[in-house]
Protein backbone atom coordinates (compact mmCIF):
# COMPACT_ATOMS: atom_id res chain seq x y z
CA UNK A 1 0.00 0.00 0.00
CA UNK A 2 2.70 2.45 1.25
CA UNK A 3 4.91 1.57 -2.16
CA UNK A 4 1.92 2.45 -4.37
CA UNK A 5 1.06 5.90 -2.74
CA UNK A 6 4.67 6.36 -3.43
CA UNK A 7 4.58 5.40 -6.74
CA UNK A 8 1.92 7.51 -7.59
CA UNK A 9 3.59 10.87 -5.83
CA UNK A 10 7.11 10.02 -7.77
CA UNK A 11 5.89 12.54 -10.40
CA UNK A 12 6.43 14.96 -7.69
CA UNK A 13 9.80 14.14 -7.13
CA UNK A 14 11.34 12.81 -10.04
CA UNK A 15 8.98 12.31 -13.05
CA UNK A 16 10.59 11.13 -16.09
CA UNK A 17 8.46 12.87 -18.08
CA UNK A 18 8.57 16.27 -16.46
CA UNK A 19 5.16 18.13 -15.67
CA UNK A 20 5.32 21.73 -16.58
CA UNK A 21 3.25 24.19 -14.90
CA UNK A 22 0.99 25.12 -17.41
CA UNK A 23 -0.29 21.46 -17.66
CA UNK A 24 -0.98 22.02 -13.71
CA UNK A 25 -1.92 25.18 -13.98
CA UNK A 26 -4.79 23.90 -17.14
CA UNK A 27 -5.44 21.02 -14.23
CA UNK A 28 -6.08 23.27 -11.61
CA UNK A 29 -8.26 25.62 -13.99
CA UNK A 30 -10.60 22.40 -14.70
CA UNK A 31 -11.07 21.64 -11.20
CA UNK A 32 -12.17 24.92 -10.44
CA UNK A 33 -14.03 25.03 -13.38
CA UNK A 34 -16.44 21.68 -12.95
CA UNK A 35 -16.12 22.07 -8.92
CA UNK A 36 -16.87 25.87 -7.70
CA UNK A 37 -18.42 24.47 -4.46
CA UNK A 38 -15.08 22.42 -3.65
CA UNK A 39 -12.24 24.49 -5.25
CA UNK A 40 -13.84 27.30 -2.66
CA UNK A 41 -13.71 25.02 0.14
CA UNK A 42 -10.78 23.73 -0.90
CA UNK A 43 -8.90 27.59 -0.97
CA UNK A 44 -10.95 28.02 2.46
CA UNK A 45 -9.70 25.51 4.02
CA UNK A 46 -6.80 24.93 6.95
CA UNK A 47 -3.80 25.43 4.97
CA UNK A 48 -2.52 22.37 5.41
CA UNK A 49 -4.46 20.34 7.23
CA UNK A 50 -5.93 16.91 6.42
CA UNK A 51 -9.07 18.95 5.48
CA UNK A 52 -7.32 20.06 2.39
CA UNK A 53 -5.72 16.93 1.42
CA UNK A 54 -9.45 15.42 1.50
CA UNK A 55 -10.71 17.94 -0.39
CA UNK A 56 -7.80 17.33 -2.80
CA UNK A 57 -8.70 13.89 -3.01
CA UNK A 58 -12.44 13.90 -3.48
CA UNK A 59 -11.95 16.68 -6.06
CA UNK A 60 -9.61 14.07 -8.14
CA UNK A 61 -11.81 11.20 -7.30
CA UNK A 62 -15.13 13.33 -8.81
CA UNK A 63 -13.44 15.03 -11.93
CA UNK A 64 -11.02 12.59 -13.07
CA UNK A 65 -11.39 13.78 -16.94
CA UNK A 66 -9.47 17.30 -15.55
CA UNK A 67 -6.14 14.28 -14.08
CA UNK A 68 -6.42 12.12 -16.86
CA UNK A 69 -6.10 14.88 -20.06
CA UNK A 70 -2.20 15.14 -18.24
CA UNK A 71 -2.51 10.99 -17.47
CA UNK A 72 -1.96 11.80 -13.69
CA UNK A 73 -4.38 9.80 -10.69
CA UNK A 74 -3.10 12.33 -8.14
CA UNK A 75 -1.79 16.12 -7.72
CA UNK A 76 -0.22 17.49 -4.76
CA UNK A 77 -2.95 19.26 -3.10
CA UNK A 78 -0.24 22.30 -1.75
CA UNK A 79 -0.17 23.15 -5.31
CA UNK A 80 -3.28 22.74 -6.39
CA UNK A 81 -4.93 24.79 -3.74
CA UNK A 82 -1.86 27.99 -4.51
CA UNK A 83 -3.39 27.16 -8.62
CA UNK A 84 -6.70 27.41 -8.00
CA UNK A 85 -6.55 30.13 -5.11
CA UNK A 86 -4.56 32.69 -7.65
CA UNK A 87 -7.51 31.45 -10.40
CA UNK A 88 -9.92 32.77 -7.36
CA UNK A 89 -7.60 35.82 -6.99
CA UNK A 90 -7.85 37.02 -10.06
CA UNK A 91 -11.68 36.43 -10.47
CA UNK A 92 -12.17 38.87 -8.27
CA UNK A 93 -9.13 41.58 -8.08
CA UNK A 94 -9.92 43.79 -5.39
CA UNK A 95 -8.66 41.17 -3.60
CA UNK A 96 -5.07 41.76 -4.88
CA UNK A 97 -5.98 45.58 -4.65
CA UNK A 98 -6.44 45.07 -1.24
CA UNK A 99 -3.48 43.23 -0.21
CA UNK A 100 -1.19 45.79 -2.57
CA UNK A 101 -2.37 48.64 -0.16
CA UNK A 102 -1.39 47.07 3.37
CA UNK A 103 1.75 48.29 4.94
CA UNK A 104 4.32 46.59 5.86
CA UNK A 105 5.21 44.35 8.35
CA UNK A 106 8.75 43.62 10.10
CA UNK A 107 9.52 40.09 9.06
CA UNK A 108 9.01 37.51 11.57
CA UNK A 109 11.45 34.43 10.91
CA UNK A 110 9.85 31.13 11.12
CA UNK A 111 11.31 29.07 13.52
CA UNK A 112 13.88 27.11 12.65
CA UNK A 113 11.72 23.55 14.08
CA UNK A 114 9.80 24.41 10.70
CA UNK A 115 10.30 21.85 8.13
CA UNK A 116 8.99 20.05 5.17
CA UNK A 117 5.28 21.88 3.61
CA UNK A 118 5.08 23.61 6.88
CA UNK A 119 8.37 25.35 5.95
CA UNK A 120 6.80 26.74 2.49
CA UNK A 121 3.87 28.20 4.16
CA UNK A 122 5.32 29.76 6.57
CA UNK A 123 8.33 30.81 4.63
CA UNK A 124 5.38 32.28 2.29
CA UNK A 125 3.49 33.62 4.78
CA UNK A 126 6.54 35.67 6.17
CA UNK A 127 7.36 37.29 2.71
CA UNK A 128 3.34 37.94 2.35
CA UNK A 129 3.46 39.49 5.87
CA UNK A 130 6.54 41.54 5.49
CA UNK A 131 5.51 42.89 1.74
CA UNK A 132 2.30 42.60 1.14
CA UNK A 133 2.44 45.08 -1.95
CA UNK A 134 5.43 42.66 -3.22
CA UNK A 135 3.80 39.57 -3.23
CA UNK A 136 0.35 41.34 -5.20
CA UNK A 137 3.41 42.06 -7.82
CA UNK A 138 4.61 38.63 -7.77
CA UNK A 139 0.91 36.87 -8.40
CA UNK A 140 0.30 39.74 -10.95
CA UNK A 141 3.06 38.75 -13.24
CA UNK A 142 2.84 35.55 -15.95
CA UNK A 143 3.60 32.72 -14.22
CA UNK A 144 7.21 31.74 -15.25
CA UNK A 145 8.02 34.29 -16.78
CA UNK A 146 11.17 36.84 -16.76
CA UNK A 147 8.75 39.34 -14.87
CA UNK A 148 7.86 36.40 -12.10
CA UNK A 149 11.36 36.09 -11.51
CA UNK A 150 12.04 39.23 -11.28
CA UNK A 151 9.64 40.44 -9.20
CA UNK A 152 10.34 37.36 -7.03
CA UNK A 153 13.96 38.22 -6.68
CA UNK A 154 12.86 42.18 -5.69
CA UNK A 155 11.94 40.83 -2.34
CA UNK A 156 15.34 41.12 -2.11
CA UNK A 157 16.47 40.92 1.92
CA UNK A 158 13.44 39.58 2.69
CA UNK A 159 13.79 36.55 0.80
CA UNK A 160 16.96 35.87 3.84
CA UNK A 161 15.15 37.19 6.53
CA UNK A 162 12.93 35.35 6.19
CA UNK A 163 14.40 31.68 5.97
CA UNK A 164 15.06 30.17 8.81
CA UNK A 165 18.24 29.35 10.11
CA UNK A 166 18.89 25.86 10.26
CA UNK A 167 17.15 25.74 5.75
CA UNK A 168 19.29 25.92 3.26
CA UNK A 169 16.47 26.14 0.02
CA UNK A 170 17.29 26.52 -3.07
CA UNK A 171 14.18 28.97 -4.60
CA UNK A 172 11.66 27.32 -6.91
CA UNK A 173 9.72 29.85 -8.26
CA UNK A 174 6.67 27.85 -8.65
CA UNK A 175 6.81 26.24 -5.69
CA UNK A 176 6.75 29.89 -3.55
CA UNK A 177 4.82 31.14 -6.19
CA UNK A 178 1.69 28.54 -5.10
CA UNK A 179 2.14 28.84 -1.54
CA UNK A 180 1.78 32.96 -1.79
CA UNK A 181 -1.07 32.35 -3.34
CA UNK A 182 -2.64 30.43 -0.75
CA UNK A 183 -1.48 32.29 2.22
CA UNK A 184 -2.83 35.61 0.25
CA UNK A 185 -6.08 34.16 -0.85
CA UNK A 186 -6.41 32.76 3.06
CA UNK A 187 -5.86 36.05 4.71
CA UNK A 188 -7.93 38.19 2.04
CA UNK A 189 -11.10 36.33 3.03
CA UNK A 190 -10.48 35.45 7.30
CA UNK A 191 -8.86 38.83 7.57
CA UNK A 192 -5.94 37.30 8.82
CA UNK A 193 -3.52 40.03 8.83
């Protein structure tokens, strides 16, 4: 059992056939297209939590067309909840307004007992925090794309200050990209500021 959920995650890791973003992106743009009532829970959910991963699941069980046009059974659900809460972003962009117009925060350094997904969120969630304006810019900008990047890198000390200590983590654009979008999306609709 444990070799099979393994085997169906090793696109995650090391996919010989590499999946590009814009196939996930076109997955997560499906989901949220057959599935309002669940991509919504899903983006309202605990980031995180076993809540989300269900929701993740059930979505893939119930729309398997949107998996199978890429001839994938599962997606990660981190990403596919930072997908489909930019698609939600965007549908409605005083949202992004919003969180361009918040001041800034001094960043708060996760602790360095953070690790694995925990680490992205609240690696992502520090850099939201800290420049809120900065990470509007970064979901405004074509997803990889020289202006992503760039507007990624323009965090600029923030993107130390806010690692923790004991990570060393090499930046994947995407990967931050996703989990911005999530913690944004989250704390535009519970206020959490």
């Amino acid at each position: 059992m444990i070799w099979a959920m393994v085997a169906q995650l090793s696109w995650l890791i090391s996919d010989p056939k590499p999946v590009s973003n814009a196939q996930v992106r076109h997955l997560a743009t499906c989901l949220a297209a057959v599935d309002q009532r669940d991509s919504l829970a899903l983006v309202r959910s605990q980031i995180a939590s076993s809540e989300q991963g269900q929701i993740s699941q059930r979505m893939s069980s119930d729309h398997p067309a949107c998996l199978q046009r890429h001839g994938w059974s599962l997606v990660n659900s981190d990403v596919e909840r930072g997908m489909i809460s930019e698609i939600y972003l965007h549908k409605q962009p005083s949202m992004l307004e919003r969180v361009s117009r918040m001041p800034d925060k001094p960043p708060v350094r996760p602790s360095d007992a953070v690790l694995g997904r925990a680490f992205l969120y609240a690696y992502a969630t520090c850099l939201y925090r800290a420049a809120p304006a900065r990470s509007a810019t970064v979901l405004g900008t074509e997803a990889d794309s020289p202006e992503e990047r760039a507007a990624v890198v323009a965090y600029g000390d923030l993107l130390k200050g806010c690692m923790p200590n004991n990570i060393s983590y090499h930046l994947n654009f995407s990967d931050l990209r996703t989990r911005i979008a999530t913690v944004v999306y989250y704390a535009a609709t519970s206020d959490l500021t």
